[in-house]
Protein backbone atom coordinates (compact mmCIF):
# COMPACT_ATOMS: atom_id res chain seq x y z
CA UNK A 1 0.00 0.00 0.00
CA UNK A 2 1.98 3.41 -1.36
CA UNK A 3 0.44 6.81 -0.80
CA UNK A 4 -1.67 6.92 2.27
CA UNK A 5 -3.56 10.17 1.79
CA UNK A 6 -4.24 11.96 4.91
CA UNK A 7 -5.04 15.53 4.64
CA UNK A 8 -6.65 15.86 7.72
CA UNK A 9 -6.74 14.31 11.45
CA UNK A 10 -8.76 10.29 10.82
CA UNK A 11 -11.06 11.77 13.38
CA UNK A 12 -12.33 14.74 11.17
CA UNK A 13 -12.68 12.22 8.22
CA UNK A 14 -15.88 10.71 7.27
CA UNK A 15 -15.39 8.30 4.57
CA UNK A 16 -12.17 5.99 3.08
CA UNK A 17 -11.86 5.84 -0.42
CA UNK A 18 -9.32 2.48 -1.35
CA UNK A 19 -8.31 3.03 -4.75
CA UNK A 20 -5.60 1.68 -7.32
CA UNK A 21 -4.11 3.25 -10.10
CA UNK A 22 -4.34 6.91 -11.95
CA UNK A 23 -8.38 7.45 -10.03
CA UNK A 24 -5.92 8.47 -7.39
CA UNK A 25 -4.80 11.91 -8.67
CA UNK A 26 -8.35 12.54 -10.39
CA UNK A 27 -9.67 12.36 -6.83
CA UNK A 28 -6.47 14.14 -5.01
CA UNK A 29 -7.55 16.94 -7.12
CA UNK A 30 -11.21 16.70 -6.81
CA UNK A 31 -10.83 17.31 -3.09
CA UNK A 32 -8.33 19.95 -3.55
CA UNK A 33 -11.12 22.02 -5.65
CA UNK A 34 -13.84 21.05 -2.97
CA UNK A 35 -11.28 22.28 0.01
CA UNK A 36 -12.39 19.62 2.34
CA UNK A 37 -10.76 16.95 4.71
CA UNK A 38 -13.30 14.56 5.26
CA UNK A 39 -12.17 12.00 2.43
CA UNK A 40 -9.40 10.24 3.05
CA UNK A 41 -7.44 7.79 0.43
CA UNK A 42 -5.78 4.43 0.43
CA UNK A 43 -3.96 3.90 -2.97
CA UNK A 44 -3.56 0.08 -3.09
CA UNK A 45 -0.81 -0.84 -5.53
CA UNK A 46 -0.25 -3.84 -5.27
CA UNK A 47 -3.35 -6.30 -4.55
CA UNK A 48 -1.54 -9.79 -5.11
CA UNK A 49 -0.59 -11.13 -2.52
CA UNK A 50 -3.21 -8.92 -0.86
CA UNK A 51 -1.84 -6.42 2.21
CA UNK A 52 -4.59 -7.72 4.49
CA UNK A 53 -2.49 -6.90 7.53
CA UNK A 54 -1.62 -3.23 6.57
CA UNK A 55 -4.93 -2.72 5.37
CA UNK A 56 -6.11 -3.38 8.49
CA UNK A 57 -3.74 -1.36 10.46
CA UNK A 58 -4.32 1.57 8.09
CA UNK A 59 -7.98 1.38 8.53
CA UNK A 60 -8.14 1.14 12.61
CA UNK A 61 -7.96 5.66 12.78
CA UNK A 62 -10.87 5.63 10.43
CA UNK A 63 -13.44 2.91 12.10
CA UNK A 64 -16.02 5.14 12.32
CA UNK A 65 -16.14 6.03 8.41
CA UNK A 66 -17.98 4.85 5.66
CA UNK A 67 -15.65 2.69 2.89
CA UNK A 68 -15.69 3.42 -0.84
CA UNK A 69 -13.74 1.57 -3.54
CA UNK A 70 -12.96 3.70 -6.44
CA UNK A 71 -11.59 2.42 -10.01
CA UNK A 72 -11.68 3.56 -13.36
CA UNK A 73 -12.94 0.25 -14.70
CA UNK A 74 -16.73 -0.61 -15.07
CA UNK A 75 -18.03 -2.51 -12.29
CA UNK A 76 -17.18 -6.35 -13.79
CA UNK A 77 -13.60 -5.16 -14.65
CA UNK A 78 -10.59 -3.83 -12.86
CA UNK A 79 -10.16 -5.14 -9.16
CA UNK A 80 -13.22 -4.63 -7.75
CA UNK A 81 -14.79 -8.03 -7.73
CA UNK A 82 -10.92 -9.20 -6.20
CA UNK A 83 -10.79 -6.31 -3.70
CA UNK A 84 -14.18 -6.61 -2.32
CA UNK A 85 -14.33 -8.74 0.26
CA UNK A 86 -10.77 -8.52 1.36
CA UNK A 87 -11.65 -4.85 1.88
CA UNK A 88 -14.74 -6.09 3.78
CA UNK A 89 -12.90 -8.55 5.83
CA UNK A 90 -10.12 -6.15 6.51
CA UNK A 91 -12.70 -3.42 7.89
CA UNK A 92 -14.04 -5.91 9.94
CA UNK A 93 -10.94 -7.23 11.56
CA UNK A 94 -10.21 -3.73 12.19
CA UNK A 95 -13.77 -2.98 14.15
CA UNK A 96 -14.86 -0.64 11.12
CA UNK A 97 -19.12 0.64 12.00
CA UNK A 98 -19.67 0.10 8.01
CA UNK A 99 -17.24 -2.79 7.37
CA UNK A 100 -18.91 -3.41 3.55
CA UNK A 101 -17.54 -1.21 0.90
CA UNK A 102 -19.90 0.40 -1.63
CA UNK A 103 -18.04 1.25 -5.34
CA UNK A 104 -17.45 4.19 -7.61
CA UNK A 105 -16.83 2.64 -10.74
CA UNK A 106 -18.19 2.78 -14.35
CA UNK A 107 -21.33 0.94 -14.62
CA UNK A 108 -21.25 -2.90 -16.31
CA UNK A 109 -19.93 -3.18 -19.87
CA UNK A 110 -18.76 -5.05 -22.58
CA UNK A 111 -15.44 -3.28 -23.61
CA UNK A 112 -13.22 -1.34 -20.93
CA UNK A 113 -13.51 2.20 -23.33
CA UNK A 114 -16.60 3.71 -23.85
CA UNK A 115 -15.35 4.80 -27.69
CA UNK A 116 -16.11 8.24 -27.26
CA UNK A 117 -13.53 10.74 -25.36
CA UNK A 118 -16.93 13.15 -23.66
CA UNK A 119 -18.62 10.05 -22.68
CA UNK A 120 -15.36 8.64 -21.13
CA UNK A 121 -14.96 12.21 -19.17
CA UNK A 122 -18.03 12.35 -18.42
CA UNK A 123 -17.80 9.12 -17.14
CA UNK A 124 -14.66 9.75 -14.82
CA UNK A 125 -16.35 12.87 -13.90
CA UNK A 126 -19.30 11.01 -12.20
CA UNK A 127 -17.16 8.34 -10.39
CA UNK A 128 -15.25 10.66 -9.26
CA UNK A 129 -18.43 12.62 -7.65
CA UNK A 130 -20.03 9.46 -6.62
CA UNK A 131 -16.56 8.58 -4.34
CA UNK A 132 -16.88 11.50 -2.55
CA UNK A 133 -21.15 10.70 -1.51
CA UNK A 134 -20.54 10.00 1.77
CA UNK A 135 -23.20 7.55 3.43
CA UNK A 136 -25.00 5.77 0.27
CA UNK A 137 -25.97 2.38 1.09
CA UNK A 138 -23.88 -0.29 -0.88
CA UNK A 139 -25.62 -1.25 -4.64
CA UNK A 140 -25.81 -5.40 -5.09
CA UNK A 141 -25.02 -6.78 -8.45
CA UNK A 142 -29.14 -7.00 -9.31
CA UNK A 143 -29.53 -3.38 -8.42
CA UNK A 144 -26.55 -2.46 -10.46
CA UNK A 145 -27.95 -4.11 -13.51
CA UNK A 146 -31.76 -2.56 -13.36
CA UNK A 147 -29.66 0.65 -13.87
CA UNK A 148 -30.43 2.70 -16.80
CA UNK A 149 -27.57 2.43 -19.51
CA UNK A 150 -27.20 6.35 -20.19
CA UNK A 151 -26.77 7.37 -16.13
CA UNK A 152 -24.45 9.96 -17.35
CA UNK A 153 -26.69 11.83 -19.22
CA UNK A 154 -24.53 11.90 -22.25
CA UNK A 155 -26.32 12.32 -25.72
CA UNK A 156 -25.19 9.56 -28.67
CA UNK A 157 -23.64 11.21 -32.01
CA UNK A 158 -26.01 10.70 -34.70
């Protein structure tokens, strides 16, 4: 685990965001615009052989906070389905109030690009947001899929 993001005392913060990969500095500087301290972030780098242990030590300031995986994948790609219940299991062995994670990811898809460069910021845009929702109740796999498939209100080229 590299970059343990802690702009703020773990007492102030409300939520953990566990992340891996580039999301990181999207969401570094979508805090630094908002001016806040009350999201803190775990950049993961390397999830094989998982760092249960550390995870759990880094998570025992921040028990009280809601948890929040964020990738840049959609939901059945990237780390998210690996990560998930280590992250759960973690927050529990480290007496978290809200040990299961919720996500910020792109929704479910076929291909890992969306094909069009305003849908894909668009895209990152909203996941981005949605990490920093502090509180929302964690979305199941069958609530994921009744989702609409234009969430991001993005109008197709004709």
């Amino acid at each position: 685990m590299y970059c343990n993001e802690r702009p703020g005392l773990p007492e102030r913060a409300r939520q953990v965001v566990p992340c891996g990969g580039k999301v990181y500095y999207d969401l570094v500087a979508k805090r630094a615009k908002r001016d806040s301290d009350d999201v803190h972030f775990l950049r993961l780098e390397k999830l094989y052989l998982f760092p249960m242990d550390v995870l759990v030590e880094e998570l025992a300031p921040y028990r009280h906070c809601h948890l929040v995986w964020c990738q840049e994948e959609p939901r059945n790609m990237g780390a998210w389905s690996f990560v998930a219940e280590f992250i759960q299991e973690a927050a529990e062995l480290a007496g978290c109030e809200h040990p299961r994670p919720r996500y910020a990811v792109r929704m479910t898809a076929t291909s890992p690009a969306t094909g069009l460069a305003s849908r894909h910021r668009a895209e990152q845009a909203a996941l981005v947001a949605e990490a920093f929702e502090i509180g929302r109740a964690p979305v199941g796999r069958v609530a994921a899929r009744k989702s609409t498939s234009n969430t991001y209100n993005i109008e197709e080229p004709s």
